[in-house]
N, C-alpha and C. Protein backbone atom coordinates (compact mmCIF):
# COMPACT_ATOMS: atom_id res chain seq x y z
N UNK A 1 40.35 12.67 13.38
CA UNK A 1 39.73 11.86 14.40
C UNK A 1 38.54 11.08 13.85
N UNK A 2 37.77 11.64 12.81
CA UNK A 2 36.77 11.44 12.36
C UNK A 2 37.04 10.05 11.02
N UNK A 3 38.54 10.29 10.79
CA UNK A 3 38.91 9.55 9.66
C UNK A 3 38.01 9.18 8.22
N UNK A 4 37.35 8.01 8.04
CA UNK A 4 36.87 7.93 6.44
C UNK A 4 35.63 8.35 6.75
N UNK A 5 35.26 8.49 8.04
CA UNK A 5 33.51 8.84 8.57
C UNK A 5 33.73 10.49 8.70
N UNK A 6 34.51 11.30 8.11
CA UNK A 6 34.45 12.43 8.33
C UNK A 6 33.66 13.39 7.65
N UNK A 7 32.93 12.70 6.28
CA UNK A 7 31.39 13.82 6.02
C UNK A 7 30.53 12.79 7.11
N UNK A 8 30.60 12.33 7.59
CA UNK A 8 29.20 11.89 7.93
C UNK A 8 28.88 12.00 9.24
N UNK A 9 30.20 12.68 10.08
CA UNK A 9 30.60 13.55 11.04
C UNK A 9 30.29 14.81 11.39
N UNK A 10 30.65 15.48 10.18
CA UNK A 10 30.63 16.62 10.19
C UNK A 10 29.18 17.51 9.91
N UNK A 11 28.03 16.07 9.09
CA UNK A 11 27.05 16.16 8.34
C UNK A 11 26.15 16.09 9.90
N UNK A 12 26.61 15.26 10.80
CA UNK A 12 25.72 15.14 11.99
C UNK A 12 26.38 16.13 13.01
N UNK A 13 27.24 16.70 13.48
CA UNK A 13 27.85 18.19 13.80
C UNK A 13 26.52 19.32 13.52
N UNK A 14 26.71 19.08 12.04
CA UNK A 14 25.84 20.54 11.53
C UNK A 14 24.40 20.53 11.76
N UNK A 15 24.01 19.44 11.34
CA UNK A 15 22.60 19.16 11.61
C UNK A 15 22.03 19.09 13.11
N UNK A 16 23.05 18.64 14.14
CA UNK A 16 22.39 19.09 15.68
C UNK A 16 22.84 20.54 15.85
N UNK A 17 23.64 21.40 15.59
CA UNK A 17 23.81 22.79 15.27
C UNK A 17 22.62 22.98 14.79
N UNK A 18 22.32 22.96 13.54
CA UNK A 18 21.01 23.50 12.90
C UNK A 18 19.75 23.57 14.03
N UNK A 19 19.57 22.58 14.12
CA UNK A 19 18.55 22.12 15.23
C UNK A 19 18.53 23.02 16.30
N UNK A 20 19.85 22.98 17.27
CA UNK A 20 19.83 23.91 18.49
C UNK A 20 19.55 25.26 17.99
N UNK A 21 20.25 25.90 16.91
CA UNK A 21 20.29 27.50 16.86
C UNK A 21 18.77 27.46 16.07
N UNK A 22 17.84 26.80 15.26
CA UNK A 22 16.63 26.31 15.24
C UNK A 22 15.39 26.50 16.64
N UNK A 23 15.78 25.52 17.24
CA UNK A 23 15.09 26.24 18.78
C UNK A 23 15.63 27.54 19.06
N UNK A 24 16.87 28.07 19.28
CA UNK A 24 16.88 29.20 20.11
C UNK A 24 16.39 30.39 19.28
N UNK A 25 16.04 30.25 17.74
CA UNK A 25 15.56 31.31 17.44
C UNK A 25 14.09 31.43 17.99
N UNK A 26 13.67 30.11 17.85
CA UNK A 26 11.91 29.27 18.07
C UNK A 26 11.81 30.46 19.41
N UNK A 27 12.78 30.14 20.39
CA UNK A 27 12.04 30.45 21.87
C UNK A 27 12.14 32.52 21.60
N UNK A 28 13.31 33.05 20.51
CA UNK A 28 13.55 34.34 20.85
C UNK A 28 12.07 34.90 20.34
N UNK A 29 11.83 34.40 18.55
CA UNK A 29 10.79 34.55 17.92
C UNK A 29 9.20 33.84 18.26
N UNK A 30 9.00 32.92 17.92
CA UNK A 30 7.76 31.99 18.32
C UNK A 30 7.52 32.07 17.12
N UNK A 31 8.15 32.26 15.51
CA UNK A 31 7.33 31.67 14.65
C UNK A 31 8.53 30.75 14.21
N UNK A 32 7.66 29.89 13.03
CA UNK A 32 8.71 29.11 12.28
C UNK A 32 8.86 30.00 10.84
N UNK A 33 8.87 30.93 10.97
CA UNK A 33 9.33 32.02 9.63
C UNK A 33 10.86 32.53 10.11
N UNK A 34 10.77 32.34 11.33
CA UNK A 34 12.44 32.54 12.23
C UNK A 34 13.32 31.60 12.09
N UNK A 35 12.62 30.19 12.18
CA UNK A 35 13.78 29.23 11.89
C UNK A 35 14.27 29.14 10.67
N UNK A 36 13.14 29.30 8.80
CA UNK A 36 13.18 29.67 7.94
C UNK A 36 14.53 30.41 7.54
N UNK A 37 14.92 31.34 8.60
CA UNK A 37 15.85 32.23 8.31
C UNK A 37 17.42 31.56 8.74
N UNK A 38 17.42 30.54 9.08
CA UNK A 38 18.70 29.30 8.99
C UNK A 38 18.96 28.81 7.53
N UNK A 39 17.72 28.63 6.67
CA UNK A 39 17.63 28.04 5.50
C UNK A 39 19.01 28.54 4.63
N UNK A 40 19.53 29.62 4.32
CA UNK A 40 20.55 29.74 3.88
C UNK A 40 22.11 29.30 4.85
N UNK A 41 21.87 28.89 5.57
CA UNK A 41 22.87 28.43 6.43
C UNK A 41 23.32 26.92 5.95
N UNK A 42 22.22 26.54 5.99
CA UNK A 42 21.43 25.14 6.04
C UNK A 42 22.10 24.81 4.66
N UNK A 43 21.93 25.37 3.92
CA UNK A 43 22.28 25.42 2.23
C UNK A 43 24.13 25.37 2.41
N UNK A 44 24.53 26.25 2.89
CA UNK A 44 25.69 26.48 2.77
C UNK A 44 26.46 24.98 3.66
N UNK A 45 26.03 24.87 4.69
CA UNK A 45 26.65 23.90 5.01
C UNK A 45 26.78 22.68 4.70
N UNK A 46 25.28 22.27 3.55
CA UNK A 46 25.07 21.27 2.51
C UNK A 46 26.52 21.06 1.69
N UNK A 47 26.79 22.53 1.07
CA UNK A 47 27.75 22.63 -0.06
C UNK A 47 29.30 22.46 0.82
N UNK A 48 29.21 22.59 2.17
CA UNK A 48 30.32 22.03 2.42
C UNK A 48 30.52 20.33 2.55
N UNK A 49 29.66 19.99 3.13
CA UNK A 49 29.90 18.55 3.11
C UNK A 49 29.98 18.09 2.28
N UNK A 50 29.50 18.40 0.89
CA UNK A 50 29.60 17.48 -0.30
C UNK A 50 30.81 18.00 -0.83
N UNK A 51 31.20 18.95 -0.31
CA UNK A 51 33.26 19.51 -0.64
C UNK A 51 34.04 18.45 -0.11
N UNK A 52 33.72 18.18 1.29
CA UNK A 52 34.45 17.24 1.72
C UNK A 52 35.02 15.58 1.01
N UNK A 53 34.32 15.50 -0.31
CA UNK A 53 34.43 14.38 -1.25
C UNK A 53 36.33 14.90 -1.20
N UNK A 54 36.54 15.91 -2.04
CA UNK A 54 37.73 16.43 -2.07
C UNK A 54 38.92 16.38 -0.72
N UNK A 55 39.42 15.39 -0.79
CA UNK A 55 40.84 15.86 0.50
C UNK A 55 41.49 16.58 0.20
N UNK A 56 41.76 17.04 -0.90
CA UNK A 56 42.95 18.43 -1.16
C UNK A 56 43.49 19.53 -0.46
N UNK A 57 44.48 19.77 -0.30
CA UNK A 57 44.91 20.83 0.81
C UNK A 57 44.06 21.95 0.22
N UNK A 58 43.84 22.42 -1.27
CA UNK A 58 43.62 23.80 -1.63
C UNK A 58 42.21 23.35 -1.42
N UNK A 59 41.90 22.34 -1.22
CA UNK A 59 39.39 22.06 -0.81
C UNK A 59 39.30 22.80 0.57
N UNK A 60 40.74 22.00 1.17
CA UNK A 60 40.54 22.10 2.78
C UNK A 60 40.44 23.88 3.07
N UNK A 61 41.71 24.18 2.53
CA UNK A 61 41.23 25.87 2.58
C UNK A 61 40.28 26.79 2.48
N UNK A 62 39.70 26.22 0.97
CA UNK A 62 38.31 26.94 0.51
C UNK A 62 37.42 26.82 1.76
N UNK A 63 37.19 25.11 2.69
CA UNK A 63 36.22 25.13 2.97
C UNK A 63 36.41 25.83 4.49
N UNK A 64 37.91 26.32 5.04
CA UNK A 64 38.19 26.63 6.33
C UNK A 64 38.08 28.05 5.95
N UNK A 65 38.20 29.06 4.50
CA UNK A 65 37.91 30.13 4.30
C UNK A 65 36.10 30.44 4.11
N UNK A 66 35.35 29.67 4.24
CA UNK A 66 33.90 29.89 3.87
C UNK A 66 33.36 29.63 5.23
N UNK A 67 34.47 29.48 6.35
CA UNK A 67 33.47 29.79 7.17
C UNK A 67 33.13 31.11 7.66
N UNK A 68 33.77 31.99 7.16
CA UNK A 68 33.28 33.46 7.17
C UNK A 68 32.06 33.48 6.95
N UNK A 69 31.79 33.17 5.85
CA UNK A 69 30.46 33.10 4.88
C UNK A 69 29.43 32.31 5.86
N UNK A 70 29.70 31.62 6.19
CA UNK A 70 28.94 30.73 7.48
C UNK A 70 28.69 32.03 8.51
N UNK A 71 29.32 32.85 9.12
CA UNK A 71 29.44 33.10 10.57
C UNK A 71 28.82 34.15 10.28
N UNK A 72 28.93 34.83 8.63
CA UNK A 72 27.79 36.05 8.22
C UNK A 72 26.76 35.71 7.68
N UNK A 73 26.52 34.28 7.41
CA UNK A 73 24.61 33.63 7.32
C UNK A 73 23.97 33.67 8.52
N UNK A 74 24.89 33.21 9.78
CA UNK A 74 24.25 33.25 10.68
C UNK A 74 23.78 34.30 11.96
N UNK A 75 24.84 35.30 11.50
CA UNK A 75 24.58 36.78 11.81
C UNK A 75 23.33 37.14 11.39
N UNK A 76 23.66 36.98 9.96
CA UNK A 76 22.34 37.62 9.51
C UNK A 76 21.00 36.76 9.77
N UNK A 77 21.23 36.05 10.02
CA UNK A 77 19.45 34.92 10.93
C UNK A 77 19.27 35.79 11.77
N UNK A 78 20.20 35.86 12.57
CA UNK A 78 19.93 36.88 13.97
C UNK A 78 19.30 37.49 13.81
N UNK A 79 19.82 38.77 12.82
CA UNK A 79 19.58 40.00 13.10
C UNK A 79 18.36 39.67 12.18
N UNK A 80 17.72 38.98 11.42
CA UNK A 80 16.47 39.31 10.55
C UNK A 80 15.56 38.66 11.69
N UNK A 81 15.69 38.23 12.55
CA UNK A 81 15.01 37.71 13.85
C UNK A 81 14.61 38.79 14.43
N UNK A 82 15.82 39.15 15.51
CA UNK A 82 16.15 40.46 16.18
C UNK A 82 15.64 41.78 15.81
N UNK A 83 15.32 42.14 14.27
CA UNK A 83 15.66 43.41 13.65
C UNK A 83 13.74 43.34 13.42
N UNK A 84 13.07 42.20 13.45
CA UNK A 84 11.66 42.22 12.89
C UNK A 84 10.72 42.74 13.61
């Protein structure tokens, strides 16, 4: 859907993501040492968009298998939020 604009799609996707789960840590925590704790998220989702150079069926996989890796960065924001 996104066609030849599809990192630059996906790059603005992540970045209002970032942002929202950004505030909702803001309002759980009240510091910015909480939002801090996205920073590896933040990273990871960097290294996907610049995957996206690659159309390859075996890129597309890697990058539909790393979202595990995504869904346990952002677990773990939580819980280093949650757990402090």
């Amino acid at each position: 859907a996104l066609g030849h604009r599809a990192r630059r799609g996906v790059a603005a996707f992540y970045a209002v993501a970032l942002v929202l789960w950004g505030a909702a840590l803001w309002l759980v925590a009240g510091q910015a040492l909480a939002v801090l704790a996205l920073l590896p998220l933040a990273i990871h989702f960097g290294w996907q968009v610049m995957k996206l150079a690659d159309t390859s069926p075996a890129t597309a996989l890697i990058l539909f298998r790393s979202n595990r890796l995504a869904g346990a960065l952002w677990a773990a924001a939580c819980a280093s939020v949650g757990l402090a």
